[in-house]
Each structure stands twice: as C-alpha cells, then as structure tokens.
Protein backbone atom coordinates (compact mmCIF):
# COMPACT_ATOMS: atom_id res chain seq x y z
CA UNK A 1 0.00 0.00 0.00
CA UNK A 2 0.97 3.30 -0.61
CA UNK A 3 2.07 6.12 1.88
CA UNK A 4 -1.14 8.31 2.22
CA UNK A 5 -3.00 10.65 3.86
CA UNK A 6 -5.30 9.61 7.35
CA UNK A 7 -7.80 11.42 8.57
CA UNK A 8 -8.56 10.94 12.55
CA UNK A 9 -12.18 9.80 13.37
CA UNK A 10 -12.50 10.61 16.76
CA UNK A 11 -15.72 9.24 17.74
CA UNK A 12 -13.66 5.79 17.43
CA UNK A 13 -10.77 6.89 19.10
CA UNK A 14 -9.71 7.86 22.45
CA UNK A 15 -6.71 9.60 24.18
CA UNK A 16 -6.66 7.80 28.12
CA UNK A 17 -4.39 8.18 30.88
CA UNK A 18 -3.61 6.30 34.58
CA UNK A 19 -2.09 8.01 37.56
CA UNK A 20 -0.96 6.38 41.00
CA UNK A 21 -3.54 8.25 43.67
CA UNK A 22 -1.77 8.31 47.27
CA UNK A 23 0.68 5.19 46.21
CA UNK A 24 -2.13 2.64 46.07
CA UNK A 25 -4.89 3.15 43.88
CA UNK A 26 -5.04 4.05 39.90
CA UNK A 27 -7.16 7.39 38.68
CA UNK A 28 -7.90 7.37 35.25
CA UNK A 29 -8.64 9.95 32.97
CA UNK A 30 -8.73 10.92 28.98
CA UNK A 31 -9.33 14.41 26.89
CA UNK A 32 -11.93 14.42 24.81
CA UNK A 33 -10.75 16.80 22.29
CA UNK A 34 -7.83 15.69 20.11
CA UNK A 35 -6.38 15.64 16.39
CA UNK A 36 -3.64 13.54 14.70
CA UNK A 37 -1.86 14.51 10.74
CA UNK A 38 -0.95 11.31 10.06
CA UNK A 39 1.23 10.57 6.58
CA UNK A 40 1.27 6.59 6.57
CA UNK A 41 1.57 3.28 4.68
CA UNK A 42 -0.56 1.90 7.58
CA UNK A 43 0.78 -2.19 6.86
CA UNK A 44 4.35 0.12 7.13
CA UNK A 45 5.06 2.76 9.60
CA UNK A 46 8.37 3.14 9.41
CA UNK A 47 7.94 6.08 6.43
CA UNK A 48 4.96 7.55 8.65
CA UNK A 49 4.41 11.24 9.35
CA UNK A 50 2.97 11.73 12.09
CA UNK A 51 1.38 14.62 14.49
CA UNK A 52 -0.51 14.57 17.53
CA UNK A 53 -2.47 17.56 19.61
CA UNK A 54 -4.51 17.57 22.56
CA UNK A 55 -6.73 20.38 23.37
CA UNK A 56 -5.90 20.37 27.59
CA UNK A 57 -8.75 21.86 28.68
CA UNK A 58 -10.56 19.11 27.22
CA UNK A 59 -9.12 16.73 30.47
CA UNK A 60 -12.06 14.40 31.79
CA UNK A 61 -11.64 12.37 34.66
CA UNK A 62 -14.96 12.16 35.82
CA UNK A 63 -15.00 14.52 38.81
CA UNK A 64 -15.14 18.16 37.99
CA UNK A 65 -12.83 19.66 41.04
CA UNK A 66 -10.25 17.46 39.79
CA UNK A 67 -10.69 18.39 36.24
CA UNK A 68 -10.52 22.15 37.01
CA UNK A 69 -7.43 21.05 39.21
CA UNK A 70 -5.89 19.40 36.61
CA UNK A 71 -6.23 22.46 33.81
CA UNK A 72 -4.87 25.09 37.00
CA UNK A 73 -1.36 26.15 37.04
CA UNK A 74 -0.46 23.50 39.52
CA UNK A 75 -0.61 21.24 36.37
CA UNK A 76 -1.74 22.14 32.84
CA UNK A 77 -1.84 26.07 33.00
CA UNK A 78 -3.82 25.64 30.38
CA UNK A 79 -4.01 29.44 30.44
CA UNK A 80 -1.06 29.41 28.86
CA UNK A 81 -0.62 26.20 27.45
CA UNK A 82 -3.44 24.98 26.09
CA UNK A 83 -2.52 22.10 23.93
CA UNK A 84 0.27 18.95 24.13
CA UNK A 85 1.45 18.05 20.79
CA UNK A 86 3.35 14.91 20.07
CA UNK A 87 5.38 14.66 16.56
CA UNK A 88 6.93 11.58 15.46
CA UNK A 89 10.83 11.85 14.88
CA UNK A 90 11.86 7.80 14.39
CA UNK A 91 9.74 4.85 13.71
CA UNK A 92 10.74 1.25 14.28
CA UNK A 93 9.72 -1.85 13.35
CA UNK A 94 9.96 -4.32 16.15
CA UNK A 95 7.56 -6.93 15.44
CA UNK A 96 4.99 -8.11 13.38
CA UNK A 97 2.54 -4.58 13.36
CA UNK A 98 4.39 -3.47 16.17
CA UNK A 99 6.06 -0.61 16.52
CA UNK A 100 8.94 1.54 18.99
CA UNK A 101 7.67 5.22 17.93
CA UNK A 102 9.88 7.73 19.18
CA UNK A 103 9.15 11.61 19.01
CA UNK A 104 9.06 15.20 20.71
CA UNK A 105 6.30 15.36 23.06
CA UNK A 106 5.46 18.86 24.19
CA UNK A 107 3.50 19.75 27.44
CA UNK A 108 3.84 23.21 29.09
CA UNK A 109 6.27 24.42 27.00
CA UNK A 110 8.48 21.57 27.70
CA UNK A 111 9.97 19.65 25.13
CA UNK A 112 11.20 16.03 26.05
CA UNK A 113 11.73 12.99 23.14
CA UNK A 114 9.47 10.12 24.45
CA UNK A 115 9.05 6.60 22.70
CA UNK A 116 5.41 4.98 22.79
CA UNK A 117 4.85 1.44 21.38
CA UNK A 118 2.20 1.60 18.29
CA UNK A 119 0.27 -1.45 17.21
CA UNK A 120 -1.14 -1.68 13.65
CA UNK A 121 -4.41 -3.46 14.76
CA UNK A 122 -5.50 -3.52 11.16
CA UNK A 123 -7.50 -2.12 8.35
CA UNK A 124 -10.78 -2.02 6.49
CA UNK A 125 -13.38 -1.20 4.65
CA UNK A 126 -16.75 0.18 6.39
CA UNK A 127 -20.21 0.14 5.58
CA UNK A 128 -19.96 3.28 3.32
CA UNK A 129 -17.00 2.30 1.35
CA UNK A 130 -14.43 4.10 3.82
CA UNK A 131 -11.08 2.56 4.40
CA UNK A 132 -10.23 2.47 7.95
CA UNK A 133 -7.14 1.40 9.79
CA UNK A 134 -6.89 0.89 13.78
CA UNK A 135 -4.07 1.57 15.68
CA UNK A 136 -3.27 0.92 19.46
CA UNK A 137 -0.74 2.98 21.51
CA UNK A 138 1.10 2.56 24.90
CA UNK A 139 3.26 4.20 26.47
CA UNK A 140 4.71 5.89 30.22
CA UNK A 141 5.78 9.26 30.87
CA UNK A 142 7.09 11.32 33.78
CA UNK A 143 5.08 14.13 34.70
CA UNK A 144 7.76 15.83 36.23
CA UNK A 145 10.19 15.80 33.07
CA UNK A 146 7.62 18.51 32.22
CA UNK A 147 7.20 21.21 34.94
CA UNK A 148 4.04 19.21 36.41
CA UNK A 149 4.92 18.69 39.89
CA UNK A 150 2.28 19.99 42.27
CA UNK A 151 1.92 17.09 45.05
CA UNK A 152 0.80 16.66 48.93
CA UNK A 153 2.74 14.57 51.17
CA UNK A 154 0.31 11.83 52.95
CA UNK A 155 0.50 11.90 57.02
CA UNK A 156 1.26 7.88 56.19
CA UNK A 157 4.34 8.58 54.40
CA UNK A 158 4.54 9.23 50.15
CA UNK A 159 2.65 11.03 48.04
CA UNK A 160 -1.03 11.89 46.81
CA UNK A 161 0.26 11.82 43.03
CA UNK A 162 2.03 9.31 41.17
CA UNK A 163 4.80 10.71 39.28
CA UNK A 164 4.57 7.89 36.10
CA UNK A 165 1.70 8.67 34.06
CA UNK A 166 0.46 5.63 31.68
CA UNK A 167 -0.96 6.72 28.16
CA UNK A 168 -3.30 4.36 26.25
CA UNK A 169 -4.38 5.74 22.68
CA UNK A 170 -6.99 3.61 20.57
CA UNK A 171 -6.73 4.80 17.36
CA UNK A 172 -8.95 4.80 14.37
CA UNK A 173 -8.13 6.83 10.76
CA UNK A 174 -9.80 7.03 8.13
CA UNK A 175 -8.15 6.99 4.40
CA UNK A 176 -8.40 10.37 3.28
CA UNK A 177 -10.68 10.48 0.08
C-alpha cells in the first residue's frame, strides 16, 4: 500500500491516561478533544508522518474539582498552554505490526523525546466504502520531566500523586478520500 494521507475519526478513538492516587490506587482519565496529521503506509510505519495535539482543557476524569485542578497552574496552566502536541521523529519496526515510535512530546512548554509502542491493529473497509485502519498505543511518561509537579505529602508517608503517568491511545483513521 501506498504512503497516504489519514484522517482521525474521533468518535472511534480515544486519548486515556492512569495516575498512582496516594501510592495505592489508579485514577484514570482521557481528553476528549484531540487531532492527529498522520502521513502513513498503515501495513508500514516506518515512512509515517505523524502529528498529535490535545486540546488540555478538554481533560475528563470524571470529577469536575479534579478536572478544574488538573487544567490550574499546579498542572496544565492551560491558560497558557493549552494544547500537548506529540510529533513523530523515528519509527521502528519491532515486530509483526508493532512498533517503537519515538518523538518530541510537548507539554507546558516543555519539550522532552518520548518513545510509545504503536500497534497496527488492522485495516478495512466500512459500511460506506471508507477505508479504515486501527491503531493501538502505549506508552509511560514522567510528569515531572515537564514542569508538572504539584503534590501533597500523605500523614502515612509518600505522596497523593504518582509521578509515572500511563498513556493508552486507541486509534482509528480514516483513508483520506
């Protein structure tokens, strides 16, 4: 197949993340509102383009103190910041539909290269005569590699908020016409 253009179709996607809460328990979360340029052989990423923004306010994690917490300057500053943008710098192959994925993610003005793992979960044609390819994505970052720091200490000992953040992307593009 030949390297084309993807268009994002974001009611069949989603952008999700998972957070240590006070060294025990897992808070998860996603944004609702989120964009990808993608530039692919989808059976081939390793020629890909690809570009990835999230609009930060758009943070949902199912309790709206947190949410507005989450999009203050303690974390987001969305304010000034509105948007994390990931842009793919080296793909590779490392097994069959698998991929290492390695590019410049940006969140509050910090710049840090971060590799996710990308699954090609495969391709087809839907009930309108749209070709559509789905892809999986993994990955862990370190909030505090990018400014976001704010914690609590617990009268127990540790911390309110995990510093690893897990990201889980499911994925679905549509061949651009």
């Amino acid at each position: 197949m030949a390297k084309t253009n993807w268009v994002l179709d974001p009611t069949h996607s989603s952008v999700d993340f998972s957070v240590k809460h006070m060294m025990f328990a897992t808070v998860k979360g996603g944004f609702e509102a989120f964009n990808a340029t993608i530039v692919a052989d989808p059976q081939d990423l390793t020629t890909a383009t690809i570009e990835f923004t999230v609009e930060l306010n758009s943070v949902n994690t199912r309790n709206d103190d947190r949410d507005n917490h989450l999009r203050s300057a303690d974390f987001f500053d969305v304010e000034n910041h509105p948007t994390m943008t990931f842009k793919a710098t080296n793909i590779e192959k490392t097994d069959d539909n698998e991929y290492d994925v390695t590019g410049d993610l940006t969140i509050r003005g910090v710049t840090k290269s971060e590799t996710l793992l990308v699954t090609f979960e495969g391709s087809g044609i839907d009930p309108w005569g749209n070709e559509k390819a789905g892809f999986a994505v993994e990955g862990k970052i370190k909030r505090s590699d990018y400014g976001l720091t704010w914690n609590a200490a617990l009268e127990t000992g540790g911390i309110l908020v995990g510093d690893q953040i897990k990201v889980s992307l499911q994925i679905q593009a549509a061949k651009e016409a």
